[in-house]
PDB file of N, CA and C in Angstrom:
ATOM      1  N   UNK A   1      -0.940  26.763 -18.492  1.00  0.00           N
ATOM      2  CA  UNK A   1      -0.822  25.584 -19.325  1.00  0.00           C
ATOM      3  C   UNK A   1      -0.850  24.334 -18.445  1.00  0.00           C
ATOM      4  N   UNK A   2      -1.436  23.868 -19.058  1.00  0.00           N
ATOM      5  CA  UNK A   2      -1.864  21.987 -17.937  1.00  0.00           C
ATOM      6  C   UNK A   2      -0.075  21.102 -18.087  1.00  0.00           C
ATOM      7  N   UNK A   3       0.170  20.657 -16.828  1.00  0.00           N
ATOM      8  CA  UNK A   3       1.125  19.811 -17.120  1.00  0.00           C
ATOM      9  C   UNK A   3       0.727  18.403 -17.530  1.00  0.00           C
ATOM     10  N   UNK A   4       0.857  17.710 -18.444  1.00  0.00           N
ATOM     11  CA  UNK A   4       0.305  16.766 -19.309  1.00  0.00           C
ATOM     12  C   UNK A   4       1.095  14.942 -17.794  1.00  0.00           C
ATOM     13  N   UNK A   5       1.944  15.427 -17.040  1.00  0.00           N
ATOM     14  CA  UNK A   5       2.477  14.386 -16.199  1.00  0.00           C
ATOM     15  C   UNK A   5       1.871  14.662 -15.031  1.00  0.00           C
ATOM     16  N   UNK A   6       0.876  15.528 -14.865  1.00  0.00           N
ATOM     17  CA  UNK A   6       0.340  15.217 -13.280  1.00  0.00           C
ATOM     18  C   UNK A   6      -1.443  14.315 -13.996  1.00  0.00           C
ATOM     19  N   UNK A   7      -1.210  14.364 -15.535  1.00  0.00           N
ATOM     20  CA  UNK A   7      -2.508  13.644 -15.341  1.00  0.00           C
ATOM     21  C   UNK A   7      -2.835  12.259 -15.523  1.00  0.00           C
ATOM     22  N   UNK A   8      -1.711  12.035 -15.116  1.00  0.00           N
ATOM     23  CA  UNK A   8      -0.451  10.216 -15.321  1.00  0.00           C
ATOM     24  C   UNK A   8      -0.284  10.386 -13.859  1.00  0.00           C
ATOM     25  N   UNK A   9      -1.590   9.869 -12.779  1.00  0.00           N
ATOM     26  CA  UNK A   9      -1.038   9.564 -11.119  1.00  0.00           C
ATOM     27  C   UNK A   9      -0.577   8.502 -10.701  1.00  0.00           C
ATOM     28  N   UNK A  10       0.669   7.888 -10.051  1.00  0.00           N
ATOM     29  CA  UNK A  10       0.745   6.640  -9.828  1.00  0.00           C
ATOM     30  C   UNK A  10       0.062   6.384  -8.587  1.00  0.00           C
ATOM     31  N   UNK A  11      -0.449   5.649  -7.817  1.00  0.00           N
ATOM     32  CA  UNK A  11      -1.213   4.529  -6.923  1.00  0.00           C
ATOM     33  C   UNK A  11      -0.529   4.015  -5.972  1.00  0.00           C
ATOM     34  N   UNK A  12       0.037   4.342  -4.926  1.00  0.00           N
ATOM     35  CA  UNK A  12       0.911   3.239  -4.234  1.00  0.00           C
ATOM     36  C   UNK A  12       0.296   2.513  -3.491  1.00  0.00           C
ATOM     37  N   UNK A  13       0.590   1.193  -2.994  1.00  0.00           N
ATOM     38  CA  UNK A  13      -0.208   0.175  -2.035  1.00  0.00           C
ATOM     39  C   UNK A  13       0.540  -0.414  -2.065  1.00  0.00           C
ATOM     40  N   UNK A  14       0.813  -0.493  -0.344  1.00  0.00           N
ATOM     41  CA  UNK A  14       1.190  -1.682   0.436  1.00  0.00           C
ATOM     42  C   UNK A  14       0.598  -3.280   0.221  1.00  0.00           C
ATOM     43  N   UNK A  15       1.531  -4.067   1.271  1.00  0.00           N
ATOM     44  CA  UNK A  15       1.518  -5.689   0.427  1.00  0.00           C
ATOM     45  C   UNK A  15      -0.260  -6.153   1.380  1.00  0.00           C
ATOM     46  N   UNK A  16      -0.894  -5.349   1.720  1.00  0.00           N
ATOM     47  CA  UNK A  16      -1.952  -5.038   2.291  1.00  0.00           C
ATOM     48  C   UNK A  16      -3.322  -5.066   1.566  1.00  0.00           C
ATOM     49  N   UNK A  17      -2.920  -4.562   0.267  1.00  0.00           N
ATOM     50  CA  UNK A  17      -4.121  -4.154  -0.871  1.00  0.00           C
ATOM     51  C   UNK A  17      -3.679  -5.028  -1.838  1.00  0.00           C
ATOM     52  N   UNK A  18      -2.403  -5.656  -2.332  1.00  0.00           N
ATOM     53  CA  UNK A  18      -1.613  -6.556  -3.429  1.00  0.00           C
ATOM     54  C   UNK A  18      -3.000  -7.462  -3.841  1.00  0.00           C
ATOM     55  N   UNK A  19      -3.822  -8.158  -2.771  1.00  0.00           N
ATOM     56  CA  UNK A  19      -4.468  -9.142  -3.589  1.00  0.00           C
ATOM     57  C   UNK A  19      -5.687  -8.417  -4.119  1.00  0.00           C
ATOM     58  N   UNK A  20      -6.020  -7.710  -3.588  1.00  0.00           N
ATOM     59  CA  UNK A  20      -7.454  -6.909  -4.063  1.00  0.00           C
ATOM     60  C   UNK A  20      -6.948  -6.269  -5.194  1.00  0.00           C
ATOM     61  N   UNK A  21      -5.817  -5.494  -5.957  1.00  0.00           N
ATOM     62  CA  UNK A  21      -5.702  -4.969  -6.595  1.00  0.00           C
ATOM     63  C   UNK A  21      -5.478  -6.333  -7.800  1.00  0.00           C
ATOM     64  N   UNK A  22      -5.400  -7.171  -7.788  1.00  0.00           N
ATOM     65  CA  UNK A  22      -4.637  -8.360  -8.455  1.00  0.00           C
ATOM     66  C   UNK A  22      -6.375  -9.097  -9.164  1.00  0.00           C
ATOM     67  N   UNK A  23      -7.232  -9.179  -8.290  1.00  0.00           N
ATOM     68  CA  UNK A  23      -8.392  -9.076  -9.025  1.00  0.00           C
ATOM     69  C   UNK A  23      -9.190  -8.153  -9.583  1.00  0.00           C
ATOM     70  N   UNK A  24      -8.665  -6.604 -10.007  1.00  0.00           N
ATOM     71  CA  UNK A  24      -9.017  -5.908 -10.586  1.00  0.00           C
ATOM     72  C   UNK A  24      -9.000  -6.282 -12.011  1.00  0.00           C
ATOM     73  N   UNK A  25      -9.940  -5.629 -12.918  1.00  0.00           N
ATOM     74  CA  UNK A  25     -10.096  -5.655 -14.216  1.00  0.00           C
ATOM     75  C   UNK A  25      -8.481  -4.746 -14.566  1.00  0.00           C
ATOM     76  N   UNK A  26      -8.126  -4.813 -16.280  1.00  0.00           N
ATOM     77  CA  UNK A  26      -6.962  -4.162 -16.681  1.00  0.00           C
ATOM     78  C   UNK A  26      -7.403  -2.579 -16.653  1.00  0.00           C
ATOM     79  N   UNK A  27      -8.494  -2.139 -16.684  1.00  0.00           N
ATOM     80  CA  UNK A  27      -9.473  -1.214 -17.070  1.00  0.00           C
ATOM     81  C   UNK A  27     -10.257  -0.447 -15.812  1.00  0.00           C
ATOM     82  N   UNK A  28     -10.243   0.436 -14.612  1.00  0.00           N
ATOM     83  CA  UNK A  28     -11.184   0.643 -14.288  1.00  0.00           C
ATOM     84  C   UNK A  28     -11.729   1.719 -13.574  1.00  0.00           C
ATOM     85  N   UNK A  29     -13.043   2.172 -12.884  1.00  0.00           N
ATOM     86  CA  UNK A  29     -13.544   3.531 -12.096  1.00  0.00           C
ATOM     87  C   UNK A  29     -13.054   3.650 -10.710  1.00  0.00           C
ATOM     88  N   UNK A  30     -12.233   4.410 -10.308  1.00  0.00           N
ATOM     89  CA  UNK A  30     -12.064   4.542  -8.513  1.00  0.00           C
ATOM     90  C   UNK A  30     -12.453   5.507  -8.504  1.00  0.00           C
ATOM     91  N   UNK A  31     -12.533   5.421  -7.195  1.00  0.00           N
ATOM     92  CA  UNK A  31     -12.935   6.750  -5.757  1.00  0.00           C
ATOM     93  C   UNK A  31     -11.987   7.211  -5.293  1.00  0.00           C
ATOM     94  N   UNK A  32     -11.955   8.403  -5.513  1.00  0.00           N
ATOM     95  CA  UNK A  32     -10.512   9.041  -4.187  1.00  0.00           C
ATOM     96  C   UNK A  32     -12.184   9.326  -3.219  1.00  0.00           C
ATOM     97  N   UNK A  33     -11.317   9.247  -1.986  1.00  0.00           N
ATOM     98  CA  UNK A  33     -11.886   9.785  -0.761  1.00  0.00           C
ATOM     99  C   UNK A  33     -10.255  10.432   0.012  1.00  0.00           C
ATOM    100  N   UNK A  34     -10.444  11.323   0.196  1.00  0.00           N
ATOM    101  CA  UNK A  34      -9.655  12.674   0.965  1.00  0.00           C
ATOM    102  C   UNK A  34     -10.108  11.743   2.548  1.00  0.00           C
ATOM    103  N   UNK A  35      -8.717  11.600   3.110  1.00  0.00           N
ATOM    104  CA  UNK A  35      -8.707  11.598   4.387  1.00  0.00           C
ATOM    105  C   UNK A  35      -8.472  12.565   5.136  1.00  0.00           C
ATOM    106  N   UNK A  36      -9.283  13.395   6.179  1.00  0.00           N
ATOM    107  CA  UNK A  36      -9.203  14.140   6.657  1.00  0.00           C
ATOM    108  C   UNK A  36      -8.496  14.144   8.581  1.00  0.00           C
ATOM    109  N   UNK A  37      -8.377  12.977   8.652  1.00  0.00           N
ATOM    110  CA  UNK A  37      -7.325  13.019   9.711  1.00  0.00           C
ATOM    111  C   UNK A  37      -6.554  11.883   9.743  1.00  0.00           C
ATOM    112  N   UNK A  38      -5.798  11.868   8.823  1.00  0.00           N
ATOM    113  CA  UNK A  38      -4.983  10.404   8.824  1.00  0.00           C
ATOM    114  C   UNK A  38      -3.586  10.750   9.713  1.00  0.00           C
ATOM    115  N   UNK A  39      -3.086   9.791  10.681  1.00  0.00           N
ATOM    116  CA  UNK A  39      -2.637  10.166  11.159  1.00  0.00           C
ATOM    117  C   UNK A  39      -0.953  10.374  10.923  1.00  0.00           C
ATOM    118  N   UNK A  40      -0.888   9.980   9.546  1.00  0.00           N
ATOM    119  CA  UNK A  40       0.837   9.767   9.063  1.00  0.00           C
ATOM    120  C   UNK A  40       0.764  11.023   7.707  1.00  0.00           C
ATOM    121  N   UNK A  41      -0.247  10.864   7.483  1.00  0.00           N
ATOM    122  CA  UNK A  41      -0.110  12.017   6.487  1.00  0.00           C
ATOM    123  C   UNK A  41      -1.238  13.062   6.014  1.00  0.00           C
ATOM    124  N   UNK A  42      -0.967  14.133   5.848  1.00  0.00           N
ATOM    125  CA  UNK A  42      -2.000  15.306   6.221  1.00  0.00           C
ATOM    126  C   UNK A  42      -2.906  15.490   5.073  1.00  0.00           C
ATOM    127  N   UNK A  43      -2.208  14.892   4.025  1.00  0.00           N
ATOM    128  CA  UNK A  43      -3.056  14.732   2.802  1.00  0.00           C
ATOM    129  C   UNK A  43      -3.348  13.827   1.820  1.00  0.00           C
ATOM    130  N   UNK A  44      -3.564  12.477   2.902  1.00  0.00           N
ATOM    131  CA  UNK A  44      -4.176  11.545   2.180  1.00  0.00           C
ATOM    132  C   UNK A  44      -5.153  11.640   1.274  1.00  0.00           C
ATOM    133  N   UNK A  45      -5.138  10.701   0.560  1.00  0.00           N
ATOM    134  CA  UNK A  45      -5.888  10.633  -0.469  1.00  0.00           C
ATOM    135  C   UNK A  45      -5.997   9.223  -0.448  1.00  0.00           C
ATOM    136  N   UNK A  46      -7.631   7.954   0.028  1.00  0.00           N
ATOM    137  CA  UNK A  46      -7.560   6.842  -0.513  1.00  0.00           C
ATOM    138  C   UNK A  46      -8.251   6.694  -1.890  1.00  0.00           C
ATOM    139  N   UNK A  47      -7.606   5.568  -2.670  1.00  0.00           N
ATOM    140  CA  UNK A  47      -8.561   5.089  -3.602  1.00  0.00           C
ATOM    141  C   UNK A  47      -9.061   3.825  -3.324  1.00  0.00           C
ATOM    142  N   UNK A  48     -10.792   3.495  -3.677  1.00  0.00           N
ATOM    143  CA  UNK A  48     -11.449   2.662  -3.871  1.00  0.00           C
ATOM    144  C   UNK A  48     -11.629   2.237  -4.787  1.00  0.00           C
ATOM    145  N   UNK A  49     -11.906   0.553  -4.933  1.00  0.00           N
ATOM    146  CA  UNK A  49     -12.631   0.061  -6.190  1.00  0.00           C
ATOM    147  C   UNK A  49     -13.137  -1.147  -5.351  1.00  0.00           C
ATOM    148  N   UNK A  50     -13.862  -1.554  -6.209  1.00  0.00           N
ATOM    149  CA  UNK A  50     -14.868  -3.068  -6.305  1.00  0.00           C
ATOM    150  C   UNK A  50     -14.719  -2.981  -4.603  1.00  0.00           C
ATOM    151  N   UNK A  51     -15.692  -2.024  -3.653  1.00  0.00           N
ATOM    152  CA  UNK A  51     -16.088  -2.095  -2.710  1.00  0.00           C
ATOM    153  C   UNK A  51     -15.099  -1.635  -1.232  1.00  0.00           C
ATOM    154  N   UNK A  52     -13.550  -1.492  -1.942  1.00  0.00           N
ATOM    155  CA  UNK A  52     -12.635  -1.483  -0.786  1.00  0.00           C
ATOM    156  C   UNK A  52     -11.827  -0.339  -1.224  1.00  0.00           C
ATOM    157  N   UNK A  53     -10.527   0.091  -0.047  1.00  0.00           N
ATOM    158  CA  UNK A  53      -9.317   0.813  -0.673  1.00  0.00           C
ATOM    159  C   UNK A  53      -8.347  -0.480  -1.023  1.00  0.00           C
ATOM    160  N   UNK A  54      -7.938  -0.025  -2.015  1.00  0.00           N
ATOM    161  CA  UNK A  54      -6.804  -0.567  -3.080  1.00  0.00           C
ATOM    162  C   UNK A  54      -5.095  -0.025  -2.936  1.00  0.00           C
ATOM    163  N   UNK A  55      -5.586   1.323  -2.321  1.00  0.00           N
ATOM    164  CA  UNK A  55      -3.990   1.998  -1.983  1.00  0.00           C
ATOM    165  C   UNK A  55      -3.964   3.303  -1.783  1.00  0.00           C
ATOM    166  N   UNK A  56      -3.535   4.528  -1.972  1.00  0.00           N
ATOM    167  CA  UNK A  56      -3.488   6.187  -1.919  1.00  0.00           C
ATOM    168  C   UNK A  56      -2.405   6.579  -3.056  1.00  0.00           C
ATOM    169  N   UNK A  57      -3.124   8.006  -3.228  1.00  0.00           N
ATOM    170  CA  UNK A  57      -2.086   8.574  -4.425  1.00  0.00           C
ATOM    171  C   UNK A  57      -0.890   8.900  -3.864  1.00  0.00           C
ATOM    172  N   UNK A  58       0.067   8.759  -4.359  1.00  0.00           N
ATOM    173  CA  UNK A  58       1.446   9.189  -3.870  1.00  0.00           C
ATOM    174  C   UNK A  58       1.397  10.783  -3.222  1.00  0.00           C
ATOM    175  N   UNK A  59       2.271  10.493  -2.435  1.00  0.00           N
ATOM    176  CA  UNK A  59       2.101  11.748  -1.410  1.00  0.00           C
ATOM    177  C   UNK A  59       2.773  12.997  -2.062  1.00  0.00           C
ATOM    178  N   UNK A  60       3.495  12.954  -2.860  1.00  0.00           N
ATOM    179  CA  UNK A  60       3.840  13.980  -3.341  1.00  0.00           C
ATOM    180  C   UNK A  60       2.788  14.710  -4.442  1.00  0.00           C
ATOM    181  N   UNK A  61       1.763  14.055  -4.862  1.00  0.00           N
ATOM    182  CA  UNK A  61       0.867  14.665  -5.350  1.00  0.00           C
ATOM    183  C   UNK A  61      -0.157  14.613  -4.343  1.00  0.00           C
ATOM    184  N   UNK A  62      -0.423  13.798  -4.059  1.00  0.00           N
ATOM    185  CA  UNK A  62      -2.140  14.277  -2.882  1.00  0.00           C
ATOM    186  C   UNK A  62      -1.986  15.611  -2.405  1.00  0.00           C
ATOM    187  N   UNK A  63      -1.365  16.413  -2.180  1.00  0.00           N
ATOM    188  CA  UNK A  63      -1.184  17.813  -1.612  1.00  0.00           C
ATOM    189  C   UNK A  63      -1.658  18.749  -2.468  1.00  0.00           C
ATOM    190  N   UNK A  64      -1.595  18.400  -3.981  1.00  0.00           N
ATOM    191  CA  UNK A  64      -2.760  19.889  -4.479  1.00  0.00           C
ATOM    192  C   UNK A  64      -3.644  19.031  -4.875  1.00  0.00           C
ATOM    193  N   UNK A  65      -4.089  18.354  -4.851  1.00  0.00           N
ATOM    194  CA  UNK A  65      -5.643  17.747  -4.876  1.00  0.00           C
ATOM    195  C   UNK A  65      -6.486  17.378  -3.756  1.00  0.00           C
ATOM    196  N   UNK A  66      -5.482  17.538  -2.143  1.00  0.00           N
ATOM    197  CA  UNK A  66      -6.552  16.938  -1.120  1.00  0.00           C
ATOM    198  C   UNK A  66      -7.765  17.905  -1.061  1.00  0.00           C
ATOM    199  N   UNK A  67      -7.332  19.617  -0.753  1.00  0.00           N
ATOM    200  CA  UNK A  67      -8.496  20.772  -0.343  1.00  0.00           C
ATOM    201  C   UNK A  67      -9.258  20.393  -1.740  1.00  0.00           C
ATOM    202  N   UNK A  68      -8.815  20.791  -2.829  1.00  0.00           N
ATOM    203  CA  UNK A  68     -10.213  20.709  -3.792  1.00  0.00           C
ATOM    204  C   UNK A  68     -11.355  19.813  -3.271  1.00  0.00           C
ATOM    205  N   UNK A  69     -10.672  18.485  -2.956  1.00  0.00           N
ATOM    206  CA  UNK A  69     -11.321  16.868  -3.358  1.00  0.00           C
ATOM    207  C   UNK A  69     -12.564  17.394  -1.682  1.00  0.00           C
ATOM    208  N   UNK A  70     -12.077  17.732  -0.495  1.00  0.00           N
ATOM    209  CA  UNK A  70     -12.881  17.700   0.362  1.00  0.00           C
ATOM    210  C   UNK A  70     -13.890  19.012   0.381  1.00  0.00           C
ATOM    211  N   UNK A  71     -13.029  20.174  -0.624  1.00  0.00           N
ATOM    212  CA  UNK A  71     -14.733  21.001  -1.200  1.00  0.00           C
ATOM    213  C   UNK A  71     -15.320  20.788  -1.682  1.00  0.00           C
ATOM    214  N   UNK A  72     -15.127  19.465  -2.657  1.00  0.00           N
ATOM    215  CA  UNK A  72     -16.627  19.166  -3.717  1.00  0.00           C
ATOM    216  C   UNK A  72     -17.446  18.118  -2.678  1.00  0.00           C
ATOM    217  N   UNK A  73     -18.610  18.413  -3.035  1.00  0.00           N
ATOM    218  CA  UNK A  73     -19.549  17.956  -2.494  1.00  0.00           C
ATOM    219  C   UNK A  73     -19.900  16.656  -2.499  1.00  0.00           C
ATOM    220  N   UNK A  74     -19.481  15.895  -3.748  1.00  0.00           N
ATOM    221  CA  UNK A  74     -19.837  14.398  -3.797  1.00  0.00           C
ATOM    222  C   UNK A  74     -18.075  14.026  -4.323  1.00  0.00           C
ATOM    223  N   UNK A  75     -18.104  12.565  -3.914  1.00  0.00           N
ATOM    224  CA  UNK A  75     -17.081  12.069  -4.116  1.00  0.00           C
ATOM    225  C   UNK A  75     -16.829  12.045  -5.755  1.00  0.00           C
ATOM    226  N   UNK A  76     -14.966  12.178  -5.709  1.00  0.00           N
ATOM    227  CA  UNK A  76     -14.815  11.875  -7.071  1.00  0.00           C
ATOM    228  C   UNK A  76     -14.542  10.935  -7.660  1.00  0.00           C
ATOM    229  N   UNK A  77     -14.302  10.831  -8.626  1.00  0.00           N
ATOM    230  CA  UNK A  77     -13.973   9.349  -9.466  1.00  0.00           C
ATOM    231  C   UNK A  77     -13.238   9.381 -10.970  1.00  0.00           C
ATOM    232  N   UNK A  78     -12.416   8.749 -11.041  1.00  0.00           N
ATOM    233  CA  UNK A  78     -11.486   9.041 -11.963  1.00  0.00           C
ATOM    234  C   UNK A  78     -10.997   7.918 -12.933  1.00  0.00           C
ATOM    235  N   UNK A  79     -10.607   7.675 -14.528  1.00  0.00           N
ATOM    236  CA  UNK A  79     -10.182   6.183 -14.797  1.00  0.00           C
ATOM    237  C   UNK A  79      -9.152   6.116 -14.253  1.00  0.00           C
ATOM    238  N   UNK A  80      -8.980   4.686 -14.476  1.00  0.00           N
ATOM    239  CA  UNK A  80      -7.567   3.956 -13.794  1.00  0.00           C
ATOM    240  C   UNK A  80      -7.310   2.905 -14.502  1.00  0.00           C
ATOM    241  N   UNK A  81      -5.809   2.229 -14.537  1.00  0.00           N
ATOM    242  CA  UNK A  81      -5.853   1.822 -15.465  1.00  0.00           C
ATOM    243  C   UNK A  81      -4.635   0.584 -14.546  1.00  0.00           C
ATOM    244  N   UNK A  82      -4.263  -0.616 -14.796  1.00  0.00           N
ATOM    245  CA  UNK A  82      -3.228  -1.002 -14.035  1.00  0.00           C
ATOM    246  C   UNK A  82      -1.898  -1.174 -14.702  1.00  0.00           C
ATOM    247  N   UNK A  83      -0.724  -0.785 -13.832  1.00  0.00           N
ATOM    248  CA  UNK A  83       0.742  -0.187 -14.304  1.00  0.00           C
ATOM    249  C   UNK A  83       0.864  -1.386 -14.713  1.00  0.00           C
ATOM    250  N   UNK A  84       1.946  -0.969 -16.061  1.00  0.00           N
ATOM    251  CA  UNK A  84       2.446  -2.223 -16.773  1.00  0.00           C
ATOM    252  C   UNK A  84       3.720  -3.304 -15.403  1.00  0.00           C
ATOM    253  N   UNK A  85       3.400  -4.389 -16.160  1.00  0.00           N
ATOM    254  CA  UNK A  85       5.195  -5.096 -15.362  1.00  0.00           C
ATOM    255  C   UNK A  85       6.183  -4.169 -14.825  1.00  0.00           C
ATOM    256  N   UNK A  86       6.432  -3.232 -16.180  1.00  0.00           N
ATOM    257  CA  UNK A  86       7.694  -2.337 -15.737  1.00  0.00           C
ATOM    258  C   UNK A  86       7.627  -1.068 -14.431  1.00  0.00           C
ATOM    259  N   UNK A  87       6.669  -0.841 -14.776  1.00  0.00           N
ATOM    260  CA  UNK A  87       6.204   0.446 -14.061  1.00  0.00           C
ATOM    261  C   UNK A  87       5.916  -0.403 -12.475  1.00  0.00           C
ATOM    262  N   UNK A  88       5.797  -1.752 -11.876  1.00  0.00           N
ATOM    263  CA  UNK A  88       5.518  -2.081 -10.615  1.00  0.00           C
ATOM    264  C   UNK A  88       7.367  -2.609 -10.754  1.00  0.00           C
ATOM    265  N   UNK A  89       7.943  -2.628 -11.100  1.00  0.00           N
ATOM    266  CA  UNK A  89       9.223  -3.464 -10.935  1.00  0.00           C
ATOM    267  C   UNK A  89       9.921  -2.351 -10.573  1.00  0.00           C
ATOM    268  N   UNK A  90       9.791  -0.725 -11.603  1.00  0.00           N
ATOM    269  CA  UNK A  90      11.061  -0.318 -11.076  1.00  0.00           C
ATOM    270  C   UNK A  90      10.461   0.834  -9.974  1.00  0.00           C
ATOM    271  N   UNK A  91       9.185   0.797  -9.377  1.00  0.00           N
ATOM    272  CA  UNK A  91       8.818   1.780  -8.323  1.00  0.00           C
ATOM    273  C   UNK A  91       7.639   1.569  -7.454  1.00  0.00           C
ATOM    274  N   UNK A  92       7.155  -0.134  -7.816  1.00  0.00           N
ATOM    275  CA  UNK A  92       5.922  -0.713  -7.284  1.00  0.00           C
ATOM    276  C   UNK A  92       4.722  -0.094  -7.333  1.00  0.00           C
ATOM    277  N   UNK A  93       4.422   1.002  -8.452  1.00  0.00           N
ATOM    278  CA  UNK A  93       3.129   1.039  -8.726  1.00  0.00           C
ATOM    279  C   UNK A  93       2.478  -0.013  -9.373  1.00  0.00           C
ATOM    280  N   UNK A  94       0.957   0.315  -8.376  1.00  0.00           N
ATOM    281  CA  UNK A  94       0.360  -0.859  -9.202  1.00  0.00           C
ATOM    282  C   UNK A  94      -0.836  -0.107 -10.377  1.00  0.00           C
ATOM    283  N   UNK A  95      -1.226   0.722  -9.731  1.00  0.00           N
ATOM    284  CA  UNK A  95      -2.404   1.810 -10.721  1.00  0.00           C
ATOM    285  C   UNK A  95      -2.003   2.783 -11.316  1.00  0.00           C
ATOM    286  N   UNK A  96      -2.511   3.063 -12.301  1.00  0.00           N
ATOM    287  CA  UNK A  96      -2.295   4.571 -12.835  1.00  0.00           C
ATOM    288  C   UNK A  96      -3.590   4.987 -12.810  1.00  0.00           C
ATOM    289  N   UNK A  97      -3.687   6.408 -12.290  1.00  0.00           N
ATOM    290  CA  UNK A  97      -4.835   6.897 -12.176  1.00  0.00           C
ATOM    291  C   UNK A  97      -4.920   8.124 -13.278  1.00  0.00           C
ATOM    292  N   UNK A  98      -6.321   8.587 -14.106  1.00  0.00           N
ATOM    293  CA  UNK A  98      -6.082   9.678 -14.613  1.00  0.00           C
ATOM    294  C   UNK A  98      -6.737  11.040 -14.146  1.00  0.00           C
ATOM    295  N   UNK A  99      -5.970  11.739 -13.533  1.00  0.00           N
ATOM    296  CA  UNK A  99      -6.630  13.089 -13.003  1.00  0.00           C
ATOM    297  C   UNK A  99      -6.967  14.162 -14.168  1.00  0.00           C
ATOM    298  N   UNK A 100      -7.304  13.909 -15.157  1.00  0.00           N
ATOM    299  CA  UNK A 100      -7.168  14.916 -16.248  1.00  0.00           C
ATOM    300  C   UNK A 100      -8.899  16.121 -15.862  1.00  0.00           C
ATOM    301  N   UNK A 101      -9.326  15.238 -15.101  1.00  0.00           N
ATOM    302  CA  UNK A 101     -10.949  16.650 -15.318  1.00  0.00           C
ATOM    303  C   UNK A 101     -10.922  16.287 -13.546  1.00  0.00           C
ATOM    304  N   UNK A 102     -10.389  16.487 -12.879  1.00  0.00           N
ATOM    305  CA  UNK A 102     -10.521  16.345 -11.275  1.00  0.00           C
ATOM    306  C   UNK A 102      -9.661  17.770 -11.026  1.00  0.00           C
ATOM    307  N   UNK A 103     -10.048  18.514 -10.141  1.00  0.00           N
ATOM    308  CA  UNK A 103      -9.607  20.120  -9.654  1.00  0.00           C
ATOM    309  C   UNK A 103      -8.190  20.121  -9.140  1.00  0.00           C
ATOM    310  N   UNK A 104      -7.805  20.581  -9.253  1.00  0.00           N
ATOM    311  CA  UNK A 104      -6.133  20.847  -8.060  1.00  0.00           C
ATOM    312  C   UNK A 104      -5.882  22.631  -8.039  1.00  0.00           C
ATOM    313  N   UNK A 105      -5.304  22.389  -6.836  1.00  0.00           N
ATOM    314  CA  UNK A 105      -4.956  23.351  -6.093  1.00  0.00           C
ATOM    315  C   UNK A 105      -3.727  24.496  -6.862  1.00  0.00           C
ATOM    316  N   UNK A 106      -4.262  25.538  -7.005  1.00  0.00           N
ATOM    317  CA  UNK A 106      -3.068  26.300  -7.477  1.00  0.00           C
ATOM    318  C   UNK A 106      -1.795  26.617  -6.733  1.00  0.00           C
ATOM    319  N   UNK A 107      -1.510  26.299  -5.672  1.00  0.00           N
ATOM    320  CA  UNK A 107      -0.357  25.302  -4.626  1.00  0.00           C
ATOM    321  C   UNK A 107       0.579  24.486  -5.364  1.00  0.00           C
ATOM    322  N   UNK A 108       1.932  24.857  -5.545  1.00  0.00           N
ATOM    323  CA  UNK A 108       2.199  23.080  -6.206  1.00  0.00           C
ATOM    324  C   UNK A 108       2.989  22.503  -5.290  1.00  0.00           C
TER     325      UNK A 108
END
């Protein structure tokens, strides 16, 4: 059975990505790209939009989605949507991403 809360990803980004994410539409398409040797964490995951990274999926999920994401052959892409007021106030997300048709790892 699908857990209906891993397909609700939050986005974290440093005060690094704040303005790029701030001219995003309310609405939009990213890129995960799987980092494959990052050096703080083993299963990065960045997301892109409008040409740049914007931030990475929280680390507690990038871990059953990094192996899928670097076996498929072309990059993926997923909606996104940007966290309400509340949702950046009480945990500083700024994106919600939806993983609902993207692979994960039978790992949890």
């Amino acid at each position: 059975m699908t857990q209906p809360s891993l397909h609700r990803i939050p986005m974290v980004a440093g005060l690094a990505y704040i303005e790029r994410i701030r001219r995003l539409p309310s609405q939009l398409t990213v890129t995960l790209q799987p980092e494959r040797e990052d050096r703080y964490f083993l299963h990065a995951i960045a997301v892109l939009a409008d040409g740049g990274k914007v931030g990475y999926v929280a680390p507690e999920i990038a871990r059953r989605y990094h192996a899928p994401m670097l076996a498929h052959p072309a990059p993926l892409t997923c909606p996104a949507r940007r966290a309400s007021i509340s949702d950046h106030q009480a945990s500083g997300v700024e994106l919600i991403l939806d993983f609902s048709d993207l692979p994960v790892s039978a790992e949890p």
